[in-house]
C-alpha atoms as a PDB file:
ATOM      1  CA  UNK A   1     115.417 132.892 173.282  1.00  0.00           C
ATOM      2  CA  UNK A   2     111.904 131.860 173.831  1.00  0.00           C
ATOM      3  CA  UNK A   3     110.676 130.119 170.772  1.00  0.00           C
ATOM      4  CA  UNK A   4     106.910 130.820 171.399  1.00  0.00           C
ATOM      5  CA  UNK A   5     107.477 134.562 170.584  1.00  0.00           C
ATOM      6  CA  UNK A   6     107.575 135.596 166.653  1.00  0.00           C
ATOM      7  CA  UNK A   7     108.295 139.064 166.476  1.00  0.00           C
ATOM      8  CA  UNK A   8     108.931 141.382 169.446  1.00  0.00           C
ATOM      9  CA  UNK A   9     107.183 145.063 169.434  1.00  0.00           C
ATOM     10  CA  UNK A  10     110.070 147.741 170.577  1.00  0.00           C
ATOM     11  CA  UNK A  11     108.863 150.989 171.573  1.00  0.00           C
ATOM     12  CA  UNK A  12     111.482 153.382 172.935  1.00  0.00           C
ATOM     13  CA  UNK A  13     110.126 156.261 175.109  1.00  0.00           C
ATOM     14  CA  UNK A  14     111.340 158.796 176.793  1.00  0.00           C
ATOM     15  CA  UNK A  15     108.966 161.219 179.306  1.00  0.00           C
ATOM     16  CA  UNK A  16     105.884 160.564 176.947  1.00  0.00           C
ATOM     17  CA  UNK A  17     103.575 158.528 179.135  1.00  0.00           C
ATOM     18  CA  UNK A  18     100.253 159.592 177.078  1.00  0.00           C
ATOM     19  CA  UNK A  19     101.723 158.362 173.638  1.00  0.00           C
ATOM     20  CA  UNK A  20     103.127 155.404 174.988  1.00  0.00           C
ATOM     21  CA  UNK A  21     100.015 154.553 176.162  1.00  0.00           C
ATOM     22  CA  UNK A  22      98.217 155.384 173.009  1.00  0.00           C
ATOM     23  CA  UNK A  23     100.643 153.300 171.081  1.00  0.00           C
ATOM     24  CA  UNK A  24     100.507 150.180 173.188  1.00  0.00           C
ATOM     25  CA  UNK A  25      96.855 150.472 173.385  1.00  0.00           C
ATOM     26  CA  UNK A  26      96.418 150.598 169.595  1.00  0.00           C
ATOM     27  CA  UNK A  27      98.699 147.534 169.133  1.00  0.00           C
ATOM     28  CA  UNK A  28      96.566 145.572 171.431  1.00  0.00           C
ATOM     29  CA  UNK A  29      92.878 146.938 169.568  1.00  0.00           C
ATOM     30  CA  UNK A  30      94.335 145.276 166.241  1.00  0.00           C
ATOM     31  CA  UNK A  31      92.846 142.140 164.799  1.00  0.00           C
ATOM     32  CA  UNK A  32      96.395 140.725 163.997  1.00  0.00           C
ATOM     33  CA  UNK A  33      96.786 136.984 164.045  1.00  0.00           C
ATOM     34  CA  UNK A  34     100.524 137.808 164.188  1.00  0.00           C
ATOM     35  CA  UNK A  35      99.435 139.311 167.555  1.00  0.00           C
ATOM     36  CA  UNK A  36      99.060 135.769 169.132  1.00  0.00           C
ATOM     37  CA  UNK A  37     102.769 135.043 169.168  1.00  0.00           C
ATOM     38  CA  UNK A  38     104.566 138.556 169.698  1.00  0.00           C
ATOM     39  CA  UNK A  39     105.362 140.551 172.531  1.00  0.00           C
ATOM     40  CA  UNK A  40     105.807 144.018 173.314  1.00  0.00           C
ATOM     41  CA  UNK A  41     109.370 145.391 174.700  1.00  0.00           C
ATOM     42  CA  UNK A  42     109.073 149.095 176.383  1.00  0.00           C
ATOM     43  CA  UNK A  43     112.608 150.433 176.200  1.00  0.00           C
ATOM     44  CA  UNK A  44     112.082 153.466 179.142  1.00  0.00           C
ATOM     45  CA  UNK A  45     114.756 156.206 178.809  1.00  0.00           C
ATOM     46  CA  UNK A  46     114.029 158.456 181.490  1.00  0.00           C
ATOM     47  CA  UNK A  47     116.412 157.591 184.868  1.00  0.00           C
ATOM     48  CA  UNK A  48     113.351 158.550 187.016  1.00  0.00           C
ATOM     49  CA  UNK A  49     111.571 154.926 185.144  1.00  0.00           C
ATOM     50  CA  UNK A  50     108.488 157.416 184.460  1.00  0.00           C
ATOM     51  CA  UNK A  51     106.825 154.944 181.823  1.00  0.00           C
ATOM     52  CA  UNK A  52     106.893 151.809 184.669  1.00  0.00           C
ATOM     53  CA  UNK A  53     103.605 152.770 185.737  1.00  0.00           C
ATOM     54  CA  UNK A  54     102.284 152.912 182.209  1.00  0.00           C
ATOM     55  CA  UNK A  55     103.392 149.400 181.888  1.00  0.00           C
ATOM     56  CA  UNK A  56     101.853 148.004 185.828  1.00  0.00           C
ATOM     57  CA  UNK A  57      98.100 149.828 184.277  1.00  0.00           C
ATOM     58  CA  UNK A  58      98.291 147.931 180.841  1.00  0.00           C
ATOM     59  CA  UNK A  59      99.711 144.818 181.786  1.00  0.00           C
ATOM     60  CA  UNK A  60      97.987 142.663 183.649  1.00  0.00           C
ATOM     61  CA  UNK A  61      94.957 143.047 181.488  1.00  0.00           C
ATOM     62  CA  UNK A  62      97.308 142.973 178.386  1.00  0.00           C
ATOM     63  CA  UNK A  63      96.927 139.713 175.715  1.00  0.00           C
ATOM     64  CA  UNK A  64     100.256 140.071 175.053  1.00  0.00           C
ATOM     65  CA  UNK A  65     103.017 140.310 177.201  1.00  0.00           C
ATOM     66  CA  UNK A  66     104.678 143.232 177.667  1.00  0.00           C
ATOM     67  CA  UNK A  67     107.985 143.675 178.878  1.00  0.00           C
ATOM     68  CA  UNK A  68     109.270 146.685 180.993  1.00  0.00           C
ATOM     69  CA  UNK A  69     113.052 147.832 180.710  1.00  0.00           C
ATOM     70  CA  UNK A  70     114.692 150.697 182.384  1.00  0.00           C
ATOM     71  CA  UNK A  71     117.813 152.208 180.675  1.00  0.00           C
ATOM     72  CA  UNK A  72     118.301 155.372 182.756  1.00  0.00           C
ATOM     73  CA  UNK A  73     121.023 156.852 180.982  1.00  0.00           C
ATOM     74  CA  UNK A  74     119.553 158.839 178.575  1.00  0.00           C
ATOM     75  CA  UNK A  75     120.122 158.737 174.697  1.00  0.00           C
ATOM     76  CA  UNK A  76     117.815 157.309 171.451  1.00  0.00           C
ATOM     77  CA  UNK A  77     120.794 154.645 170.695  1.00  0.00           C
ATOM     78  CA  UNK A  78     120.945 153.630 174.216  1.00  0.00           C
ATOM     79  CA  UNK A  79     117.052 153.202 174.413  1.00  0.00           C
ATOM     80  CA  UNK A  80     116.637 151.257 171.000  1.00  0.00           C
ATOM     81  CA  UNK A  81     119.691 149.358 172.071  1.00  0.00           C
ATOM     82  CA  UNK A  82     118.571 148.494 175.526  1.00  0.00           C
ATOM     83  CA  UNK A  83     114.769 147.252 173.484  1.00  0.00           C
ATOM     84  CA  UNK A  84     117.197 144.801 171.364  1.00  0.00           C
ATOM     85  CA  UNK A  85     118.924 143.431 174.278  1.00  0.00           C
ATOM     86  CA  UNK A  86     115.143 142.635 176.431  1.00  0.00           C
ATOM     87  CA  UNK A  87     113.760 141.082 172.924  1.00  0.00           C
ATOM     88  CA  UNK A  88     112.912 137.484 172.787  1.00  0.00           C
ATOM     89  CA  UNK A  89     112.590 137.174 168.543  1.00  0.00           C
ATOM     90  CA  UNK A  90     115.327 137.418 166.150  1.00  0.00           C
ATOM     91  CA  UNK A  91     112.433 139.937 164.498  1.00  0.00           C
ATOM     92  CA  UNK A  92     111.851 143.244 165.935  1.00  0.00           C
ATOM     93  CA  UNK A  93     108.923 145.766 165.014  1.00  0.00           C
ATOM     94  CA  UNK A  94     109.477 149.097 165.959  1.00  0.00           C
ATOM     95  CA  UNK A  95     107.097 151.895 166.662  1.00  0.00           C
ATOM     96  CA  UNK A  96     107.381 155.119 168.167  1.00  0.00           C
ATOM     97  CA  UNK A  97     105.629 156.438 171.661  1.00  0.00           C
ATOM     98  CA  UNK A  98     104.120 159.401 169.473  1.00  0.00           C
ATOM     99  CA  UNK A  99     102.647 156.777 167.055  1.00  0.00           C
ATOM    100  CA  UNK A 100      99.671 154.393 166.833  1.00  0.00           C
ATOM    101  CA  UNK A 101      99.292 151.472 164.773  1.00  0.00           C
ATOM    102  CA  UNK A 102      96.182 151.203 162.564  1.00  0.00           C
ATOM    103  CA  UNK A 103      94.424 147.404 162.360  1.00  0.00           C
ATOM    104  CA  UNK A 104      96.694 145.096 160.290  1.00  0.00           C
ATOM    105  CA  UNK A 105      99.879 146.648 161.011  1.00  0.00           C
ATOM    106  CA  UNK A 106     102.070 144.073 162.495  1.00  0.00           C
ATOM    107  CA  UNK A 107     100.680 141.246 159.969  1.00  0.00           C
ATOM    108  CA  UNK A 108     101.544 143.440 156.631  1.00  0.00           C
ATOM    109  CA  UNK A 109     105.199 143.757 158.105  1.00  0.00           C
ATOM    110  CA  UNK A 110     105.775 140.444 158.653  1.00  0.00           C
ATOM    111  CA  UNK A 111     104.282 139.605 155.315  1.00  0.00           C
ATOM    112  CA  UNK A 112     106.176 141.931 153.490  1.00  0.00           C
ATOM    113  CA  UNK A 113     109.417 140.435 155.309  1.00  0.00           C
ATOM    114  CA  UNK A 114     108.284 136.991 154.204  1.00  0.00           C
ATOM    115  CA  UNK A 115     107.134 137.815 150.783  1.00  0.00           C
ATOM    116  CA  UNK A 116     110.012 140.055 149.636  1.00  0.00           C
ATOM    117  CA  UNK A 117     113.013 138.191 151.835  1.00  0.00           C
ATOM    118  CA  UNK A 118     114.267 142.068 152.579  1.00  0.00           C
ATOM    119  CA  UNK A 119     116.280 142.643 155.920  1.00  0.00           C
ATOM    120  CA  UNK A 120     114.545 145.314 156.953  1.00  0.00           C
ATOM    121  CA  UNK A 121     111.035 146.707 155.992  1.00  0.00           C
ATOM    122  CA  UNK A 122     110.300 149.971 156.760  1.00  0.00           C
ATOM    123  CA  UNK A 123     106.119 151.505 156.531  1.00  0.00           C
ATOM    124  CA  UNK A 124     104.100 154.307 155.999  1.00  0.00           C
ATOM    125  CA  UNK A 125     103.611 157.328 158.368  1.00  0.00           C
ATOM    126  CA  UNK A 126     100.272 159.506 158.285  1.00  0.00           C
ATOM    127  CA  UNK A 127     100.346 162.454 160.276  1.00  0.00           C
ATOM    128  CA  UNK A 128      97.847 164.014 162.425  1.00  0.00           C
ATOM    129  CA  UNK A 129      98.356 167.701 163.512  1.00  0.00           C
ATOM    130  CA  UNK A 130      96.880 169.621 166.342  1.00  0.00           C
ATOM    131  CA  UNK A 131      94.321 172.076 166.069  1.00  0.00           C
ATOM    132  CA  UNK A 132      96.785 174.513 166.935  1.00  0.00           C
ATOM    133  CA  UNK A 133      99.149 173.993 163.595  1.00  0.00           C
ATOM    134  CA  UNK A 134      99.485 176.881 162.001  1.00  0.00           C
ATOM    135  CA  UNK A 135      97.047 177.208 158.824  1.00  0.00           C
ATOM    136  CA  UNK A 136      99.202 178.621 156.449  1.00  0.00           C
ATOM    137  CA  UNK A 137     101.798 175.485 156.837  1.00  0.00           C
ATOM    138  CA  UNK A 138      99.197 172.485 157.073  1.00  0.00           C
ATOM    139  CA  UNK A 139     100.315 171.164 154.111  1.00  0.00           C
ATOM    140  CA  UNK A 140     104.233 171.222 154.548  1.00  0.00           C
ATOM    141  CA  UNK A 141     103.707 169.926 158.031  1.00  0.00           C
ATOM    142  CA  UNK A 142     101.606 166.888 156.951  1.00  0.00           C
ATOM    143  CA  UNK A 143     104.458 166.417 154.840  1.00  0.00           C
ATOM    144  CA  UNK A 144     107.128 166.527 156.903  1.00  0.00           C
ATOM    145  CA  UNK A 145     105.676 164.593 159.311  1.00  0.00           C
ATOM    146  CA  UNK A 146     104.528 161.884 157.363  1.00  0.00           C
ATOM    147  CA  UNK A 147     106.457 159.012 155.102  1.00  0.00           C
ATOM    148  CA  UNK A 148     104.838 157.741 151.462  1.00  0.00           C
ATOM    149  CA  UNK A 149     106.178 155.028 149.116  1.00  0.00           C
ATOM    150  CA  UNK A 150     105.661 152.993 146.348  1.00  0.00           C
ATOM    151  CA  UNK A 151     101.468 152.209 146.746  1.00  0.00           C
ATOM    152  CA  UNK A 152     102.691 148.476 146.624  1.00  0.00           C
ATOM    153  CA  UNK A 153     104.961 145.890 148.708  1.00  0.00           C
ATOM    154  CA  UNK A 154     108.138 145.950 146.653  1.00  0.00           C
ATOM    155  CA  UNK A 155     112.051 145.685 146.956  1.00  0.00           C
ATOM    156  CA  UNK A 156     113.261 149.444 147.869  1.00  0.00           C
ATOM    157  CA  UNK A 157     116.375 150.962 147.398  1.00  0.00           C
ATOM    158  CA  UNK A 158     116.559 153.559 150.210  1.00  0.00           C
ATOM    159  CA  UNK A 159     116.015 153.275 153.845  1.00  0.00           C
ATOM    160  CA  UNK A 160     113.873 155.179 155.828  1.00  0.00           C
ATOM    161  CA  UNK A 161     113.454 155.861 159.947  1.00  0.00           C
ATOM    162  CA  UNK A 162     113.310 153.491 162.465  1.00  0.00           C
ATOM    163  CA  UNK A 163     109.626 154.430 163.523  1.00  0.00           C
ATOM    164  CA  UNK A 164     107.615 151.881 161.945  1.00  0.00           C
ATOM    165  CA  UNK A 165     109.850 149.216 160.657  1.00  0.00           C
ATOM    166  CA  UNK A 166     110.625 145.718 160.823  1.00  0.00           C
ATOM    167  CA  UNK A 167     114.428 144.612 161.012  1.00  0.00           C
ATOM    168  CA  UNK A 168     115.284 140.710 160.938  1.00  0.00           C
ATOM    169  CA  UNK A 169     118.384 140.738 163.845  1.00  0.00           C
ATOM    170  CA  UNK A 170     119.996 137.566 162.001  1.00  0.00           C
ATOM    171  CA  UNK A 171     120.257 139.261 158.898  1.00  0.00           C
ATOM    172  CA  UNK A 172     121.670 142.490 159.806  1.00  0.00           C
ATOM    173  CA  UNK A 173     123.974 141.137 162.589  1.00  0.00           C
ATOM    174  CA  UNK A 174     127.001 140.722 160.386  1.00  0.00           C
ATOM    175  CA  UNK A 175     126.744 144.285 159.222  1.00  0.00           C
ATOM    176  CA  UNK A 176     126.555 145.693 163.174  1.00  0.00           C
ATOM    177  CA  UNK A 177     128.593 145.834 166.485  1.00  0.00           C
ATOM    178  CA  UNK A 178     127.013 142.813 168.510  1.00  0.00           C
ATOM    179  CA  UNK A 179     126.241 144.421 171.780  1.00  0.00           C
ATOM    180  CA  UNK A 180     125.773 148.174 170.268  1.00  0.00           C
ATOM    181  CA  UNK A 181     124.045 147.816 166.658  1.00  0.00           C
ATOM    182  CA  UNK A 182     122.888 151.612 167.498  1.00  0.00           C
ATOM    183  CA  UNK A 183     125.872 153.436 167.967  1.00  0.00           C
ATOM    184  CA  UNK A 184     125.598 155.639 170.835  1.00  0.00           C
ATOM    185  CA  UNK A 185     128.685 157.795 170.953  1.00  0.00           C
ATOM    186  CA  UNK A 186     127.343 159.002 167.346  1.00  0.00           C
ATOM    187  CA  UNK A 187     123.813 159.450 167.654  1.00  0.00           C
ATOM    188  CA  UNK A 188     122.503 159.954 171.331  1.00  0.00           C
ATOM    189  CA  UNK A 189     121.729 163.050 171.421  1.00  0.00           C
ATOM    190  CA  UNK A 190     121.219 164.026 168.086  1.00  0.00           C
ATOM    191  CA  UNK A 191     119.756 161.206 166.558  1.00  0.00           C
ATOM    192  CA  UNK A 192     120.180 160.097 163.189  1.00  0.00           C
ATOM    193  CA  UNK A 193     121.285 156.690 164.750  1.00  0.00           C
ATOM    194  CA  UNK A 194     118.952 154.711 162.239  1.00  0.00           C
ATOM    195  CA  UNK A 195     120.884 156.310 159.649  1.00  0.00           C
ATOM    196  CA  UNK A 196     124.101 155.012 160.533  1.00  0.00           C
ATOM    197  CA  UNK A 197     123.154 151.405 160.979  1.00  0.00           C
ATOM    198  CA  UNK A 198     120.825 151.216 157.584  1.00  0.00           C
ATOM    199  CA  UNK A 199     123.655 152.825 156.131  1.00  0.00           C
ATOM    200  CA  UNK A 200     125.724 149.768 157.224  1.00  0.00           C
ATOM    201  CA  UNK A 201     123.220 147.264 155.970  1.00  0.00           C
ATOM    202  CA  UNK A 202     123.120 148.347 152.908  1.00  0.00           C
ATOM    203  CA  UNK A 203     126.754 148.285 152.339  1.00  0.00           C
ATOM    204  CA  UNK A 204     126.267 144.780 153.908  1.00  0.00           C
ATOM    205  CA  UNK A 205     124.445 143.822 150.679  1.00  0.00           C
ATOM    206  CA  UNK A 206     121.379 143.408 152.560  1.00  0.00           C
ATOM    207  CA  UNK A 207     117.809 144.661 150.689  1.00  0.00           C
ATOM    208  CA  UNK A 208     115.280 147.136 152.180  1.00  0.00           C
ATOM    209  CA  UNK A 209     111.099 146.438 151.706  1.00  0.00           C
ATOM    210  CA  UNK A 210     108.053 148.675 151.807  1.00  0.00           C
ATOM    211  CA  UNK A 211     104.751 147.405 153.100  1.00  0.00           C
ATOM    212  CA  UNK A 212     102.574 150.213 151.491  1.00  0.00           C
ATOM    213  CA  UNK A 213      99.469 148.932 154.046  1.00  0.00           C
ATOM    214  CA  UNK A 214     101.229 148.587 157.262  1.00  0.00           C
ATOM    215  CA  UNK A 215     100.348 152.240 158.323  1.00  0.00           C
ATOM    216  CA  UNK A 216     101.187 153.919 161.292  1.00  0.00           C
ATOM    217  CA  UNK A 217      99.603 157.572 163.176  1.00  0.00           C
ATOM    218  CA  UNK A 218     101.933 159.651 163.766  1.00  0.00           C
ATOM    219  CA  UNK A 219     100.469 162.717 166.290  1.00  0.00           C
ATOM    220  CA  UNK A 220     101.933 165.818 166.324  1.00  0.00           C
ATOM    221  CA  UNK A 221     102.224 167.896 169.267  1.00  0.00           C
ATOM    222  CA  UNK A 222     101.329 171.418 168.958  1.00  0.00           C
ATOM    223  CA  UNK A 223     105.430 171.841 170.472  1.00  0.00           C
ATOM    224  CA  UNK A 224     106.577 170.595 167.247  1.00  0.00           C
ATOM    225  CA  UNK A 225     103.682 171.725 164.400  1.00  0.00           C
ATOM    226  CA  UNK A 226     105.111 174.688 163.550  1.00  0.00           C
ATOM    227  CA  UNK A 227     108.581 176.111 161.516  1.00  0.00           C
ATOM    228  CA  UNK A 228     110.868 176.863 164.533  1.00  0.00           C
ATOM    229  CA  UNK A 229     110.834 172.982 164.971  1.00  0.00           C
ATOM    230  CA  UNK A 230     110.687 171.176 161.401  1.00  0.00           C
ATOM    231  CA  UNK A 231     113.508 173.676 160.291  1.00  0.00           C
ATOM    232  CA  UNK A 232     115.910 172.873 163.194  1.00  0.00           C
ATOM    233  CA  UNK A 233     115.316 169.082 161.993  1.00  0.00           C
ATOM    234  CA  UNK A 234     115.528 170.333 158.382  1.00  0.00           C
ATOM    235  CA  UNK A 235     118.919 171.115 159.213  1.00  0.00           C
ATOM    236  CA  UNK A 236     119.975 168.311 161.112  1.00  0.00           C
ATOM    237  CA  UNK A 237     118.736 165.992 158.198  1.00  0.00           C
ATOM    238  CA  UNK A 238     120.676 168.169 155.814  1.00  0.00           C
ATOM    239  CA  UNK A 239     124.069 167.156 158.211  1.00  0.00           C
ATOM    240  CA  UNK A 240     123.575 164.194 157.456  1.00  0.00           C
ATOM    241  CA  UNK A 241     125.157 163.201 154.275  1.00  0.00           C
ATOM    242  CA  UNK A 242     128.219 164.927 155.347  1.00  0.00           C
ATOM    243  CA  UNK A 243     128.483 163.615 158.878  1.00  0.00           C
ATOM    244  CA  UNK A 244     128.331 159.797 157.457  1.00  0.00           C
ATOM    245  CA  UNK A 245     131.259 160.896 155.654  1.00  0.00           C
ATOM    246  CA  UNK A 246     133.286 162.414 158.485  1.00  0.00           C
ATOM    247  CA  UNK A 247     132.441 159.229 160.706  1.00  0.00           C
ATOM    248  CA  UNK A 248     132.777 156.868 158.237  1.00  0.00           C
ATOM    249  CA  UNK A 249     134.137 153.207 159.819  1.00  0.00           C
ATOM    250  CA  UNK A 250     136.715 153.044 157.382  1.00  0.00           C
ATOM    251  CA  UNK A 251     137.812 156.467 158.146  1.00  0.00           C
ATOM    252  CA  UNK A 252     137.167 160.172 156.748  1.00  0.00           C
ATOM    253  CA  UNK A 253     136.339 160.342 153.169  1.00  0.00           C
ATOM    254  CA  UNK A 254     137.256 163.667 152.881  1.00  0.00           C
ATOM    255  CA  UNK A 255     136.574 163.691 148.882  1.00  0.00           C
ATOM    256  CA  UNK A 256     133.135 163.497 149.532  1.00  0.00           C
ATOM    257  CA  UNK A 257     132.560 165.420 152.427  1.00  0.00           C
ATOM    258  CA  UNK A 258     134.453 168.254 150.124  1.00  0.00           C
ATOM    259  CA  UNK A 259     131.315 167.359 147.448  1.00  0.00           C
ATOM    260  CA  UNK A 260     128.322 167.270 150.281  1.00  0.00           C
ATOM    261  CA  UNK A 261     129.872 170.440 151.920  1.00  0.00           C
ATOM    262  CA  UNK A 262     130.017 172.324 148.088  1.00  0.00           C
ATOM    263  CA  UNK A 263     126.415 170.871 147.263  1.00  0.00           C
ATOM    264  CA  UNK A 264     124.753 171.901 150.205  1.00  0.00           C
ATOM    265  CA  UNK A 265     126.104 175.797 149.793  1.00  0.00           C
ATOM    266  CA  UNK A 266     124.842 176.054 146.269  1.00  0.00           C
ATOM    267  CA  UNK A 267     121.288 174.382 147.379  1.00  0.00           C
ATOM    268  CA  UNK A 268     121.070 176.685 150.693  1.00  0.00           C
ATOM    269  CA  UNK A 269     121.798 179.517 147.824  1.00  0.00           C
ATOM    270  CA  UNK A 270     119.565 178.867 145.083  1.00  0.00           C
ATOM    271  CA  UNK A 271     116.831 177.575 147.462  1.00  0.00           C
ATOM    272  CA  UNK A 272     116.922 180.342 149.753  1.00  0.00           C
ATOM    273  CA  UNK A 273     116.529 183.193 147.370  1.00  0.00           C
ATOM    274  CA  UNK A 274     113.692 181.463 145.441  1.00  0.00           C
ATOM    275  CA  UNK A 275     112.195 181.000 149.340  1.00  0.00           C
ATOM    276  CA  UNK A 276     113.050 184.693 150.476  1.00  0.00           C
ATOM    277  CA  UNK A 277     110.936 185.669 146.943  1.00  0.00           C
ATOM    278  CA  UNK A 278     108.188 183.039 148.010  1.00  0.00           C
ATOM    279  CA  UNK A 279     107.721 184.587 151.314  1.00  0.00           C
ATOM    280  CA  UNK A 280     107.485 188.103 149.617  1.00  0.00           C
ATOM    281  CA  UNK A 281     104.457 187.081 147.743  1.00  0.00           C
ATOM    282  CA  UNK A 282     103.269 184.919 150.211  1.00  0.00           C
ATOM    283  CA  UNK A 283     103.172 181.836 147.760  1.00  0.00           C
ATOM    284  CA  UNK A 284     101.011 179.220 149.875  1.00  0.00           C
ATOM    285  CA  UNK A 285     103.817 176.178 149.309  1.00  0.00           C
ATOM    286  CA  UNK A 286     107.393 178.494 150.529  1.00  0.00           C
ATOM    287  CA  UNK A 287     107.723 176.445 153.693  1.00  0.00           C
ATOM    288  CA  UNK A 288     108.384 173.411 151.074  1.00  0.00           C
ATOM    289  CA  UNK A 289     111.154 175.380 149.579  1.00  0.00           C
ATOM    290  CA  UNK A 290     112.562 177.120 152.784  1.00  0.00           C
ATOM    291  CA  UNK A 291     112.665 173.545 154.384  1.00  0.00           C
ATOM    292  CA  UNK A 292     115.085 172.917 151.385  1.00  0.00           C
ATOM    293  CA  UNK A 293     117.572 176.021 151.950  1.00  0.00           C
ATOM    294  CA  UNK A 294     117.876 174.853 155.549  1.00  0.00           C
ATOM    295  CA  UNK A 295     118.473 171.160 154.865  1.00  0.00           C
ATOM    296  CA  UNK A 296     121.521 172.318 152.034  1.00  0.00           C
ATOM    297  CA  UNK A 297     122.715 174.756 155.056  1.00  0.00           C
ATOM    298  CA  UNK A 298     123.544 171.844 156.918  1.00  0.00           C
ATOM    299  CA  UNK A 299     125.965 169.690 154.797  1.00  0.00           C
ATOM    300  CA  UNK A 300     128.599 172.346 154.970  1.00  0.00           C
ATOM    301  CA  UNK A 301     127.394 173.498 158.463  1.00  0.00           C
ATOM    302  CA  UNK A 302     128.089 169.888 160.203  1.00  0.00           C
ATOM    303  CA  UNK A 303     130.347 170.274 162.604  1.00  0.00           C
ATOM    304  CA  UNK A 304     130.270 171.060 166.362  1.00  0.00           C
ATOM    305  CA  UNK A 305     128.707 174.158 167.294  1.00  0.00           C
ATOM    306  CA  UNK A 306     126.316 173.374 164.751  1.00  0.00           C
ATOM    307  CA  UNK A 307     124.885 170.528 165.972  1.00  0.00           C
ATOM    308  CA  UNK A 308     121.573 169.903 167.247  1.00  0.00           C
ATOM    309  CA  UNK A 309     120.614 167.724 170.297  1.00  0.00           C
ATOM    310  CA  UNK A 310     117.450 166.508 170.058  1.00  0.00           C
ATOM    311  CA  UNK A 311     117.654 163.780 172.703  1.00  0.00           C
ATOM    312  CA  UNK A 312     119.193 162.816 175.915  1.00  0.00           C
ATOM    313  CA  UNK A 313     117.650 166.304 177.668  1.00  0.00           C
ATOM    314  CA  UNK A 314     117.702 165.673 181.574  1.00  0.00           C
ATOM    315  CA  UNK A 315     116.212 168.662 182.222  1.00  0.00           C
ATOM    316  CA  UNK A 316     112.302 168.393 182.874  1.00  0.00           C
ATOM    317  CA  UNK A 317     111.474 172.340 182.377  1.00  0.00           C
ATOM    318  CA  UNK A 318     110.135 172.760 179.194  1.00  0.00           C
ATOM    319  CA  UNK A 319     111.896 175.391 176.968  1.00  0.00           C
ATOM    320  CA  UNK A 320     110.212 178.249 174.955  1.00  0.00           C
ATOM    321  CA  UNK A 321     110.769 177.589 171.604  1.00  0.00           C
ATOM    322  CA  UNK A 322     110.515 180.486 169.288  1.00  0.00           C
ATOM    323  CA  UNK A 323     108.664 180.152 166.254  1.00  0.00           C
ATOM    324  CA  UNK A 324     109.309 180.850 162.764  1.00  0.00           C
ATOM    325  CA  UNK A 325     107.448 183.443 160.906  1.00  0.00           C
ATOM    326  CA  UNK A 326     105.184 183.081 158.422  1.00  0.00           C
END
């Protein structure tokens, strides 16, 4: 491990050459001092190594280094896994190709990890739709897309997504398989693989941070600002509680996959008639309330054909999605 390098940048991506380049670019317009001793670690997931010339155009120029690997098989564990393996710190930052940083980012992380000794310190999201996004569900949207906190750096007790956080290797390795801390038979295609492994942290002991100012952009493509798209992730969310019990590592823990599966049909009840009167009216907040009818429907609809895959699509024709209505 080089010891000149403090914290290495990890940005999976995955056929998004525009974002990726919008995200490296911000990290290198930031006034950081933190800046002078990082890298940056593109984790490329697409077996035709589309983001490579991304990486030729921005590096030479770049002020600080950034490191191109290829992990062709496609999958979000195996691209966050193969980042890990190409970093030189024990302290990883990572951000998402369909995220920017704003000015200050990388040093409020690393202060926050410093100040609050937590394992892993996860940031806010702001979200910035298209013009296309849908009027009527602007707010919902912003919301779903986005991630607020406590409005100071403090000790938290639940974790959040791997976009925009900060994860200290030598403090979570005990808690994680060495060579596969993102476990890619679970997750690959349908994500939730940050889940898993903060979800083994904290039974680790370990403590989660928030560092209210280290902001991130995240932009919304007009593909995924509208209902047909947040409700499909709705419900995947909603699977998770009772997948984590069905996969546990010590085995099933059938009691409370029994109380997810019984929870989630009376939410998916109660929420969805008070959301089927909403939409009668036309009350301006029912996508808020829809969103949670979808997310119960999912703890007792978990299993396999329910699942969603999200990631890991080879194919390169884009799909008509149908939209939800209004």
């Amino acid at each position: 491990m080089s010891q000149s390098v403090s914290v290495s940048i990890v940005i999976p991506t995955f056929r998004r050459n525009d974002g990726l380049k919008n995200a490296v670019e911000s990290i290198l317009a930031m006034s950081d001092a933190s800046l002078e001793t990082a890298e940056i670690v593109i984790a490329d997931n697409s077996p035709e190594a589309g983001a490579e010339g991304i990486v030729k155009q921005l590096a030479p120029n770049s002020r600080v280094p950034i490191i191109y690997v290829s992990e062709p098989t496609p999958g979000v564990s195996n691209a966050r896994n193969a980042g890990l393996a190409s970093a030189n710190s024990r302290i990883i930052a990572f951000i998402d190709d369909d995220e920017t940083a704003q000015n200050g980012w990388l040093d409020a992380l690393l202060s926050a990890h410093t100040t609050l000794d937590a394992a892993v310190v996860f940031g806010p999201v702001e979200t910035v739709l298209p013009a296309e996004a849908p009027e009527a569900h602007k707010e919902y949207l912003e919301d779903f897309f986005s991630r607020e906190g406590p409005d100071q750096t403090q000790i938290i007790d639940t974790a959040f997504g791997c976009g925009n956080a900060l994860l200290d290797l030598d403090r979570i390795a005990p808690c994680l398989d060495k060579d596969a801390p993102f476990f890619a038979k679970i997750a690959n295609e349908t994500g939730g693989e940050d889940d898993y492994l903060f979800a083994r942290v904290e039974k680790g002991g370990e403590t989660f941070g928030w560092a209210h100012n280290a902001v991130v952009d995240e932009h919304v493509p007009a593909s995924r600002a509208h209902l047909g798209y947040t409700l499909k992730r709705a419900f995947a969310y909603g699977q998770g509680p009772s997948t984590n019990c069905w996969r546990n590592s010590k085995g099933v823990d059938l009691p409370r996959l029994i109380m997810w599966m019984i929870i989630g049909t009376g939410q998916f009840i109660v929420y969805g008639v008070i959301a089927l009167v909403m939409f009668a009216v036309r009350y301006p907040k029912r996508a808020f309330m829809l969103d949670k009818a979808i997310r119960g429907l999912g703890k007792p609809l978990w299993f396999p054909p329910f699942e969603f895959k999200f990631y890991g699509d080879l194919s390169k024709k884009k799909k008509t999605t149908q939209h939800a209505p209004s």
